[in-house]
PDB file of N, CA and C in Angstrom:
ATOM      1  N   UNK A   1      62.371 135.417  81.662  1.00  0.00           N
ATOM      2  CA  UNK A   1      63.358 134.428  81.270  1.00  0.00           C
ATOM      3  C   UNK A   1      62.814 133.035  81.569  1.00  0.00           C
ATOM      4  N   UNK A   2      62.766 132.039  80.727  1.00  0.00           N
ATOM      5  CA  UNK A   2      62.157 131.081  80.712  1.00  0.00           C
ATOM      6  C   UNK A   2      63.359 130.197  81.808  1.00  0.00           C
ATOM      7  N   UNK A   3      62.836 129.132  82.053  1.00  0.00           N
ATOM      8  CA  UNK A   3      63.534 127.873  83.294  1.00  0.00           C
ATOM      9  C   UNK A   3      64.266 127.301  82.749  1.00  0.00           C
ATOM     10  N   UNK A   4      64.581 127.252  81.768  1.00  0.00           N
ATOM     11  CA  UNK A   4      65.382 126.808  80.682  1.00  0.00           C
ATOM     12  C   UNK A   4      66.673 127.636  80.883  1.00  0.00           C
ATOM     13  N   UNK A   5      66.538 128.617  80.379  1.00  0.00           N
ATOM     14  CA  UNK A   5      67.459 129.580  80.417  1.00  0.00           C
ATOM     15  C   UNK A   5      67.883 130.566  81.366  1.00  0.00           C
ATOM     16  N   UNK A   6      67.418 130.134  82.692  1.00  0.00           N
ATOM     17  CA  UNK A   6      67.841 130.253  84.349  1.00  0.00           C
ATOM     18  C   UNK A   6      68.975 130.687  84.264  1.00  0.00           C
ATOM     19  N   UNK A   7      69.822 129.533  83.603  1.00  0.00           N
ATOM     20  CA  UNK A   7      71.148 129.061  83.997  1.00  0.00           C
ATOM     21  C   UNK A   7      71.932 129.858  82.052  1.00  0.00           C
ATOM     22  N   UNK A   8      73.009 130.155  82.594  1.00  0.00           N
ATOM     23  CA  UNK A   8      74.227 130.437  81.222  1.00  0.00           C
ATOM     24  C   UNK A   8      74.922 129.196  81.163  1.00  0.00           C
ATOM     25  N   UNK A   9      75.183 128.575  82.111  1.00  0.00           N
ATOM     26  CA  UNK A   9      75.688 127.188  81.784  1.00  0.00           C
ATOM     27  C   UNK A   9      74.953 125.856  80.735  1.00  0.00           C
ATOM     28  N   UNK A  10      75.333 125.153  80.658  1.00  0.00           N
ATOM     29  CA  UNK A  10      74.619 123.979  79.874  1.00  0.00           C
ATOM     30  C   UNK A  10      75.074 122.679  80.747  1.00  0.00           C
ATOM     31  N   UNK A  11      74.459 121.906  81.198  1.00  0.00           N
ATOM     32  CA  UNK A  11      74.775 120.562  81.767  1.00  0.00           C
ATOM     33  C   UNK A  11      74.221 119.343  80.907  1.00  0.00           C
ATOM     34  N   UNK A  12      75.004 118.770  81.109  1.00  0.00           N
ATOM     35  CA  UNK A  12      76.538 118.319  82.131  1.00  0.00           C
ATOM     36  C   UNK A  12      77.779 119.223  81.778  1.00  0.00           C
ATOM     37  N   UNK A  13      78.281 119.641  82.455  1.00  0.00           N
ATOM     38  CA  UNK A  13      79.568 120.539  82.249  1.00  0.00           C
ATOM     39  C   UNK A  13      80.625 120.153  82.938  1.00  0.00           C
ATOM     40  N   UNK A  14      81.863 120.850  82.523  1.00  0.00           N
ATOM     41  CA  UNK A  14      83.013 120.008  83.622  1.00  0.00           C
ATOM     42  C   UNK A  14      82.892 121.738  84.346  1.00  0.00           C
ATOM     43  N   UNK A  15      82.779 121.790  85.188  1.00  0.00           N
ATOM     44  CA  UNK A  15      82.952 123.173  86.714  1.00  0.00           C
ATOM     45  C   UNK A  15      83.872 123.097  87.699  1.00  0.00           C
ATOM     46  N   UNK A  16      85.037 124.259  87.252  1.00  0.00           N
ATOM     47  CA  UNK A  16      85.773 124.155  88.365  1.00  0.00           C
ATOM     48  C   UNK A  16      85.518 124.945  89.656  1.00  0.00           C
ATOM     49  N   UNK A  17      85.781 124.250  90.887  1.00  0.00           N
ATOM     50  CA  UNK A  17      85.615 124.924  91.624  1.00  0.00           C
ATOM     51  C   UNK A  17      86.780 125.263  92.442  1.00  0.00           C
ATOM     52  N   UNK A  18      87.047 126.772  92.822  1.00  0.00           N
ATOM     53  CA  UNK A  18      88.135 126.764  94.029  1.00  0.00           C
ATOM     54  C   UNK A  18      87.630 127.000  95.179  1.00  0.00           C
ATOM     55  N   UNK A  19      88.508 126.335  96.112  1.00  0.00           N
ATOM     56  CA  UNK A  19      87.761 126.124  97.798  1.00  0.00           C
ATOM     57  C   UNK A  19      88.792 126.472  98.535  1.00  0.00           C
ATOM     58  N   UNK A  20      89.397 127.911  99.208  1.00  0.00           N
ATOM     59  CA  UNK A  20      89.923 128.338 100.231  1.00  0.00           C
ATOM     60  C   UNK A  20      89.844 128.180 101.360  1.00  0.00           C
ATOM     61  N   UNK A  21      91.194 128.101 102.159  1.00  0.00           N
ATOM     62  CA  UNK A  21      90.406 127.956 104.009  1.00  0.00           C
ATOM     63  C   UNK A  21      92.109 128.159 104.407  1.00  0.00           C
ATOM     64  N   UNK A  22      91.915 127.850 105.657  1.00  0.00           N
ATOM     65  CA  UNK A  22      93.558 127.714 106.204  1.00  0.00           C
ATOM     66  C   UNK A  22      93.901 126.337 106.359  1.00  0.00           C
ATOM     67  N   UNK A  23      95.241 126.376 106.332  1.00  0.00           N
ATOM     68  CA  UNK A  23      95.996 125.113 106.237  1.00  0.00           C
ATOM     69  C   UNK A  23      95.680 124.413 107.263  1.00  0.00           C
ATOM     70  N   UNK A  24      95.187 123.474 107.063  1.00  0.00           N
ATOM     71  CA  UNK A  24      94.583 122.366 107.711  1.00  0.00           C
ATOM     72  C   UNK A  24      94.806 120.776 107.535  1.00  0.00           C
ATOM     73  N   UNK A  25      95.050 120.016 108.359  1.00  0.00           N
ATOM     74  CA  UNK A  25      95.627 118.715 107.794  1.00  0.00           C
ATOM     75  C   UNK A  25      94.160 118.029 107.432  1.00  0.00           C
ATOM     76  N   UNK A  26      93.022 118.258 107.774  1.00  0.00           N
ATOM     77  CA  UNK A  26      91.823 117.909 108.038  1.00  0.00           C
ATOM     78  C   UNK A  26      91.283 118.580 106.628  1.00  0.00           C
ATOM     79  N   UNK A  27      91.829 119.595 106.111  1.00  0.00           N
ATOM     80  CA  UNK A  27      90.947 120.388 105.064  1.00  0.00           C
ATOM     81  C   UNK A  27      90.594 119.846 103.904  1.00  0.00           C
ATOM     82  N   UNK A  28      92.044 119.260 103.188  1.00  0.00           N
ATOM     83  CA  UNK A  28      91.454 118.534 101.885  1.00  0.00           C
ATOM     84  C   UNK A  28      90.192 117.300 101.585  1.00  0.00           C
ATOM     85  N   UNK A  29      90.642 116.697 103.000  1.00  0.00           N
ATOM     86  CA  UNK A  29      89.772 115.568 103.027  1.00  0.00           C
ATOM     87  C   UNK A  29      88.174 115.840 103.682  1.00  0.00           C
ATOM     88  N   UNK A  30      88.106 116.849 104.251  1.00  0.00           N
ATOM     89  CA  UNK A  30      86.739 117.469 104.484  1.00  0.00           C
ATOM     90  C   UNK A  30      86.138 118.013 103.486  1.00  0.00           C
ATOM     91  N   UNK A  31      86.793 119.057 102.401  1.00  0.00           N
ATOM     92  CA  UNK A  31      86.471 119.557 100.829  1.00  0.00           C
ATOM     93  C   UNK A  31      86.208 118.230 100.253  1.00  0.00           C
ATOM     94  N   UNK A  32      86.578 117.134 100.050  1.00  0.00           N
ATOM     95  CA  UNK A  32      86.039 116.220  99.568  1.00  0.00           C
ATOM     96  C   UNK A  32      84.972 115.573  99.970  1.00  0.00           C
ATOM     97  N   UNK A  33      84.912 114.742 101.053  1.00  0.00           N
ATOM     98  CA  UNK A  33      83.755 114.433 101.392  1.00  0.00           C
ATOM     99  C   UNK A  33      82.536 115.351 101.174  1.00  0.00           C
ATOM    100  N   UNK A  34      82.178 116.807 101.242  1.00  0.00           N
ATOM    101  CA  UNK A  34      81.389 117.457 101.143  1.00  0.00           C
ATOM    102  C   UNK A  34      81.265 117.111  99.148  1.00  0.00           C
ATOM    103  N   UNK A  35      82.145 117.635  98.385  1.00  0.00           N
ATOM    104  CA  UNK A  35      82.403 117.365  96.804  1.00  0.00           C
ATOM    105  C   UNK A  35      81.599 116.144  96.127  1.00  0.00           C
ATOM    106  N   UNK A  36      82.068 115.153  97.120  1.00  0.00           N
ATOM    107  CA  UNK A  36      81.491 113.708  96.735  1.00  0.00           C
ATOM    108  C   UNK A  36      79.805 113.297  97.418  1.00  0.00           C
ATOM    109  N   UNK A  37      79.876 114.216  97.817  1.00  0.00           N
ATOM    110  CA  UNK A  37      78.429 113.800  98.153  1.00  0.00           C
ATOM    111  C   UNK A  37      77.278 114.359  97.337  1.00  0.00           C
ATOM    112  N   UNK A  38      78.120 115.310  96.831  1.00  0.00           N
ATOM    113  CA  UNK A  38      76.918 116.092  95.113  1.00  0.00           C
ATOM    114  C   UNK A  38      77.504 115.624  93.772  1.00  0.00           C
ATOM    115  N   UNK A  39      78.426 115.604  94.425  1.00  0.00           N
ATOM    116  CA  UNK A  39      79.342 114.796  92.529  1.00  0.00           C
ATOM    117  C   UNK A  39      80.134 113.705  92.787  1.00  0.00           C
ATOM    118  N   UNK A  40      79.461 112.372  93.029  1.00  0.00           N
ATOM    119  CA  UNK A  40      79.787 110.979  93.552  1.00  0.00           C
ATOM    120  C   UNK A  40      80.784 110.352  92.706  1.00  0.00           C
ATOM    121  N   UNK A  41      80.672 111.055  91.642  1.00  0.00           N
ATOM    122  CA  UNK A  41      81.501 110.432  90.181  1.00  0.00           C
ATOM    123  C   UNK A  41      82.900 111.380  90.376  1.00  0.00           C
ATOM    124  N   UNK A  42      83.145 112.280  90.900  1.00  0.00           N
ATOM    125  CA  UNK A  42      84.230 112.871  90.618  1.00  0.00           C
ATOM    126  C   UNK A  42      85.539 111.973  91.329  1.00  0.00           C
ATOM    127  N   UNK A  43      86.502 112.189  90.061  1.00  0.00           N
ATOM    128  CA  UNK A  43      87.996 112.036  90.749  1.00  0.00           C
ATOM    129  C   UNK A  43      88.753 112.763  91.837  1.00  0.00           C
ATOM    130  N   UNK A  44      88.735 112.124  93.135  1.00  0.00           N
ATOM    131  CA  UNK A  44      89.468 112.412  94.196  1.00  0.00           C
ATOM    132  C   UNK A  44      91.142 112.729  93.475  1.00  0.00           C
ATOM    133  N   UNK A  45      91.844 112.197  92.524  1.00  0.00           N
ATOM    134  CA  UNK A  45      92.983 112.214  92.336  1.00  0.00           C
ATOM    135  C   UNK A  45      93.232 113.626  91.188  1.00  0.00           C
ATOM    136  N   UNK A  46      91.969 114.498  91.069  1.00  0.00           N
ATOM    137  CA  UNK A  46      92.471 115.523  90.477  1.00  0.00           C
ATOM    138  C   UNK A  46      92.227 117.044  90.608  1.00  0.00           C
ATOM    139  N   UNK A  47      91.715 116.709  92.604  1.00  0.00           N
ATOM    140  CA  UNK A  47      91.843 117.497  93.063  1.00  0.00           C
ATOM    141  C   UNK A  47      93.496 118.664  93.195  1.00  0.00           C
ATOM    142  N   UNK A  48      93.557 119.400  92.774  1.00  0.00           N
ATOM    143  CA  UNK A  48      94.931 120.202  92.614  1.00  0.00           C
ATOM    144  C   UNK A  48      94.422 121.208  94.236  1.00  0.00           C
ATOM    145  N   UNK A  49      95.819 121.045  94.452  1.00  0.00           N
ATOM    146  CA  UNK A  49      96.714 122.141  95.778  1.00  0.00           C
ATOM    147  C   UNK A  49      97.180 122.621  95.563  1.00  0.00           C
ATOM    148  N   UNK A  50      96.949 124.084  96.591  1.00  0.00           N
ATOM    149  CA  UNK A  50      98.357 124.851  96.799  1.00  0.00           C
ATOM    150  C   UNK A  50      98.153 125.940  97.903  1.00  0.00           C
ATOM    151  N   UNK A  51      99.369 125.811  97.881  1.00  0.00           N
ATOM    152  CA  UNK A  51      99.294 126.804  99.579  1.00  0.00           C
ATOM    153  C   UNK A  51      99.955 128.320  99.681  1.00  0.00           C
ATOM    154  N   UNK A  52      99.402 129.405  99.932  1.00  0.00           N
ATOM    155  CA  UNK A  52     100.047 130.570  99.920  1.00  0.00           C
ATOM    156  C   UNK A  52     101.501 130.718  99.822  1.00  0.00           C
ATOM    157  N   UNK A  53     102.303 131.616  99.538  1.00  0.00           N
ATOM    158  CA  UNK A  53     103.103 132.163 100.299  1.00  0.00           C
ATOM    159  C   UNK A  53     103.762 131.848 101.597  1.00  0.00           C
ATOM    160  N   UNK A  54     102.857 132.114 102.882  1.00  0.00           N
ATOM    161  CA  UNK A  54     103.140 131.845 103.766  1.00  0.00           C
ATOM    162  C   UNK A  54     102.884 130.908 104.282  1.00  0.00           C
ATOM    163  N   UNK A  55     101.842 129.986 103.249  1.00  0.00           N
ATOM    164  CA  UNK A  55     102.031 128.408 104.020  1.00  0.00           C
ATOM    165  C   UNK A  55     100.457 129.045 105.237  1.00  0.00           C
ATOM    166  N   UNK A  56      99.803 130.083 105.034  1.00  0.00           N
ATOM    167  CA  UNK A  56      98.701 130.000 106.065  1.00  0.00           C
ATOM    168  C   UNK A  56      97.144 129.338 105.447  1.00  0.00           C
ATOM    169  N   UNK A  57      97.441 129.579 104.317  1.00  0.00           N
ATOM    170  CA  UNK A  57      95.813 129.222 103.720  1.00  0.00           C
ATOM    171  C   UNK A  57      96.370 127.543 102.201  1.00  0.00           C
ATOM    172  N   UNK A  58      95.167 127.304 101.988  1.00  0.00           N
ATOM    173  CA  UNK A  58      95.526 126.345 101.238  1.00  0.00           C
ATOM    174  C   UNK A  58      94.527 126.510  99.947  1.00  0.00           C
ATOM    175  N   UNK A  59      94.687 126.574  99.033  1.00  0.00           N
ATOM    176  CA  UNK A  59      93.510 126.407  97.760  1.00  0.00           C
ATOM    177  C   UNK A  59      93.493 125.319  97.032  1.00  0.00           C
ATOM    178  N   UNK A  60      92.309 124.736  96.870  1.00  0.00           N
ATOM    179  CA  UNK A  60      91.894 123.329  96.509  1.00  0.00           C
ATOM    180  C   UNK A  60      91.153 124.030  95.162  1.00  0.00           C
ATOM    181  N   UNK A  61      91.545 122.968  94.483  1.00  0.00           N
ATOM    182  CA  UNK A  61      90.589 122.839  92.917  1.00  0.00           C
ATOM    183  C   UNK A  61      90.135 121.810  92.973  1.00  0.00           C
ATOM    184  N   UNK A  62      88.540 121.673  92.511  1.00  0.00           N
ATOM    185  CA  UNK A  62      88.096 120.594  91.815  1.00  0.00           C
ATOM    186  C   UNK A  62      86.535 120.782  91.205  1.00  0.00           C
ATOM    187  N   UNK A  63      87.354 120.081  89.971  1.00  0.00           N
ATOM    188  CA  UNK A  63      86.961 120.089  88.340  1.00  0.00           C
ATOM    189  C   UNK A  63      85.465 118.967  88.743  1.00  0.00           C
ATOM    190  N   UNK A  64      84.289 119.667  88.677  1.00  0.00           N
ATOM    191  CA  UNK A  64      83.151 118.186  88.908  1.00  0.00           C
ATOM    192  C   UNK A  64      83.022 118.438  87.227  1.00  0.00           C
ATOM    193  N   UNK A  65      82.079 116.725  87.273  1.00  0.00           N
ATOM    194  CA  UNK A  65      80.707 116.984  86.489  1.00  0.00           C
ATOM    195  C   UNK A  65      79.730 117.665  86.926  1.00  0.00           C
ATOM    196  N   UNK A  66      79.340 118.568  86.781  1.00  0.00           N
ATOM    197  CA  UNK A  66      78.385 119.423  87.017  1.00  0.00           C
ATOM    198  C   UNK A  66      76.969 118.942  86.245  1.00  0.00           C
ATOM    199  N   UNK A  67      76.032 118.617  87.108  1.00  0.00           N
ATOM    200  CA  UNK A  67      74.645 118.124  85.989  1.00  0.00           C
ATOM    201  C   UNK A  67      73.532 119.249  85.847  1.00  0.00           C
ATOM    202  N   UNK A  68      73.685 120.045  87.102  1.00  0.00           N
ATOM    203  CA  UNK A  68      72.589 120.892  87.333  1.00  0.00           C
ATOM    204  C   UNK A  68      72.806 121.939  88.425  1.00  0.00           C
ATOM    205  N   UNK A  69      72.059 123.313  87.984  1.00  0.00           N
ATOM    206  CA  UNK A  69      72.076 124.231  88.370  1.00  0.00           C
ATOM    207  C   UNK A  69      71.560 124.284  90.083  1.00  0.00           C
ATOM    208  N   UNK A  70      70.789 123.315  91.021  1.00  0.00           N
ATOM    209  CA  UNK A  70      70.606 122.384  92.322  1.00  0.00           C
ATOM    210  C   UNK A  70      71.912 122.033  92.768  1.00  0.00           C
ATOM    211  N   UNK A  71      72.690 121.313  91.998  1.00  0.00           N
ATOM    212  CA  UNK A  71      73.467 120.820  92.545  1.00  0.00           C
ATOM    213  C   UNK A  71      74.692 121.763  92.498  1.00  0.00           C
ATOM    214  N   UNK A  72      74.673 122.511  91.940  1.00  0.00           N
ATOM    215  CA  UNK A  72      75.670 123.686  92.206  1.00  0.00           C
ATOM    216  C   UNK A  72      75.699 124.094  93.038  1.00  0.00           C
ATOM    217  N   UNK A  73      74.082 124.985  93.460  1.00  0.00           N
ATOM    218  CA  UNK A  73      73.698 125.249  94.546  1.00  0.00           C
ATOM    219  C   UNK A  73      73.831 124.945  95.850  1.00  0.00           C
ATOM    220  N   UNK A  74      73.433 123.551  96.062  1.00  0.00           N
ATOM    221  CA  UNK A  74      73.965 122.673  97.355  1.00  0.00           C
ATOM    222  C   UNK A  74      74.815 122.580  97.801  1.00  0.00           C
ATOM    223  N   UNK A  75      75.840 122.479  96.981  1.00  0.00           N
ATOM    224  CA  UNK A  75      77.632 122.570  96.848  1.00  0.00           C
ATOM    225  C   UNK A  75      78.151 123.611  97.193  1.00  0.00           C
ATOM    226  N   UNK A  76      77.210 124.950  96.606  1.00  0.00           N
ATOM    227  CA  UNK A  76      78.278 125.728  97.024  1.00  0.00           C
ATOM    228  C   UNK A  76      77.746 126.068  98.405  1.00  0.00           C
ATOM    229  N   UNK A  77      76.361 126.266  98.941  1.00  0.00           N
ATOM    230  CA  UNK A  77      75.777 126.233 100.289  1.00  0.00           C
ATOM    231  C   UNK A  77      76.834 125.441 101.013  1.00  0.00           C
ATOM    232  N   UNK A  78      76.782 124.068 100.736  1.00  0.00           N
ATOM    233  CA  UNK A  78      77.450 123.284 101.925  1.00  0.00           C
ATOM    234  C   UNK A  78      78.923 123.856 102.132  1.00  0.00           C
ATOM    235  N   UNK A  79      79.271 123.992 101.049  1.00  0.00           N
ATOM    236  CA  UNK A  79      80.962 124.320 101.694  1.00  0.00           C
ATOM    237  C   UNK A  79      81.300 125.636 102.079  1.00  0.00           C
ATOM    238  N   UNK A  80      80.503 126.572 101.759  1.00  0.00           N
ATOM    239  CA  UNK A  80      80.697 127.789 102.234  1.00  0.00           C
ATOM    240  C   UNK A  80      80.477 127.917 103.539  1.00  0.00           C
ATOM    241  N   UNK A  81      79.414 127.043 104.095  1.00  0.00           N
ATOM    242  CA  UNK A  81      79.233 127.260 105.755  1.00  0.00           C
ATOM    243  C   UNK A  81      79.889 126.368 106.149  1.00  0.00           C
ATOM    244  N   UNK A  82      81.070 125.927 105.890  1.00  0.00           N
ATOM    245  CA  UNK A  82      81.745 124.977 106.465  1.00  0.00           C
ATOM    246  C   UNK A  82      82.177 125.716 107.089  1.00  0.00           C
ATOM    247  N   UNK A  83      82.748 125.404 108.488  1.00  0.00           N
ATOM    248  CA  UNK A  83      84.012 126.240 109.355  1.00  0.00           C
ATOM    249  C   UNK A  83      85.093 126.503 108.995  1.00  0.00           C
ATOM    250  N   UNK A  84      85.773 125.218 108.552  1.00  0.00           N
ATOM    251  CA  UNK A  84      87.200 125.277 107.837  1.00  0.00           C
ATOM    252  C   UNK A  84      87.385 125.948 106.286  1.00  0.00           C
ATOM    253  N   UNK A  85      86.104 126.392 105.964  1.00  0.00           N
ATOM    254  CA  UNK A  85      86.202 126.800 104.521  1.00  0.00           C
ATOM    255  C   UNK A  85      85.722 128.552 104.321  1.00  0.00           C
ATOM    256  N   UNK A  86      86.986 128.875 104.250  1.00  0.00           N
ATOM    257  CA  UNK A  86      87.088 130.954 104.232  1.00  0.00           C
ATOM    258  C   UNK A  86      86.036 131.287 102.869  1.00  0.00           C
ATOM    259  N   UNK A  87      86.125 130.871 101.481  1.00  0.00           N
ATOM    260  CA  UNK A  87      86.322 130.979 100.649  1.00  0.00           C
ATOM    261  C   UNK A  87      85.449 129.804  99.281  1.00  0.00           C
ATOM    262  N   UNK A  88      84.704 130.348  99.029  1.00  0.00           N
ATOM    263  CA  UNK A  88      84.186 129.962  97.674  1.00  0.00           C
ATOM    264  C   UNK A  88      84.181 130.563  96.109  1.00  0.00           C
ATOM    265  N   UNK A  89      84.661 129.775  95.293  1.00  0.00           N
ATOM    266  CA  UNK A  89      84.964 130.990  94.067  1.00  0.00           C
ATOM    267  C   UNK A  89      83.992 129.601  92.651  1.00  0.00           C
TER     268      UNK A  89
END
């Protein structure tokens, strides 16, 4: 498979991502800072919430520009070993 065709995606793409963890007052704004540091351009204001059932976990969306199959990568590395973050999808 050629380097080209690594990836099924095509960039620039819009990529959503969901980011699980527990409810945390600290969480959204930690998912971001990590977000914005690979996708500097993304809108903070369309990050979407929501919180279980029981109010124990919280799920964050956010929609990047996606440029490259690296920066996916990085992104999803960094937030997955986050502490506060259960969950990468």
């Amino acid at each position: 498979m050629s380097e080209a065709k690594e990836s099924l995606l095509e960039f620039p793409c819009a990529f959503p991502l969901k980011i699980m963890g527990l409810t945390h007052d600290a969480l959204a704004q930690t998912v971001l800072d990590v977000v914005l540091r690979h996708a500097p351009d993304y809108d903070a204001a369309t990050m979407e919430m929501r919180a279980s059932s029981t109010g124990k976990y919280l799920s964050l969306t956010c929609t990047i520009n996606a440029t490259s199959k690296p920066q996916l990568d990085a992104l999803y590395r960094e937030l997955s070993s986050h502490p506060q973050v259960k969950v990468v999808l």
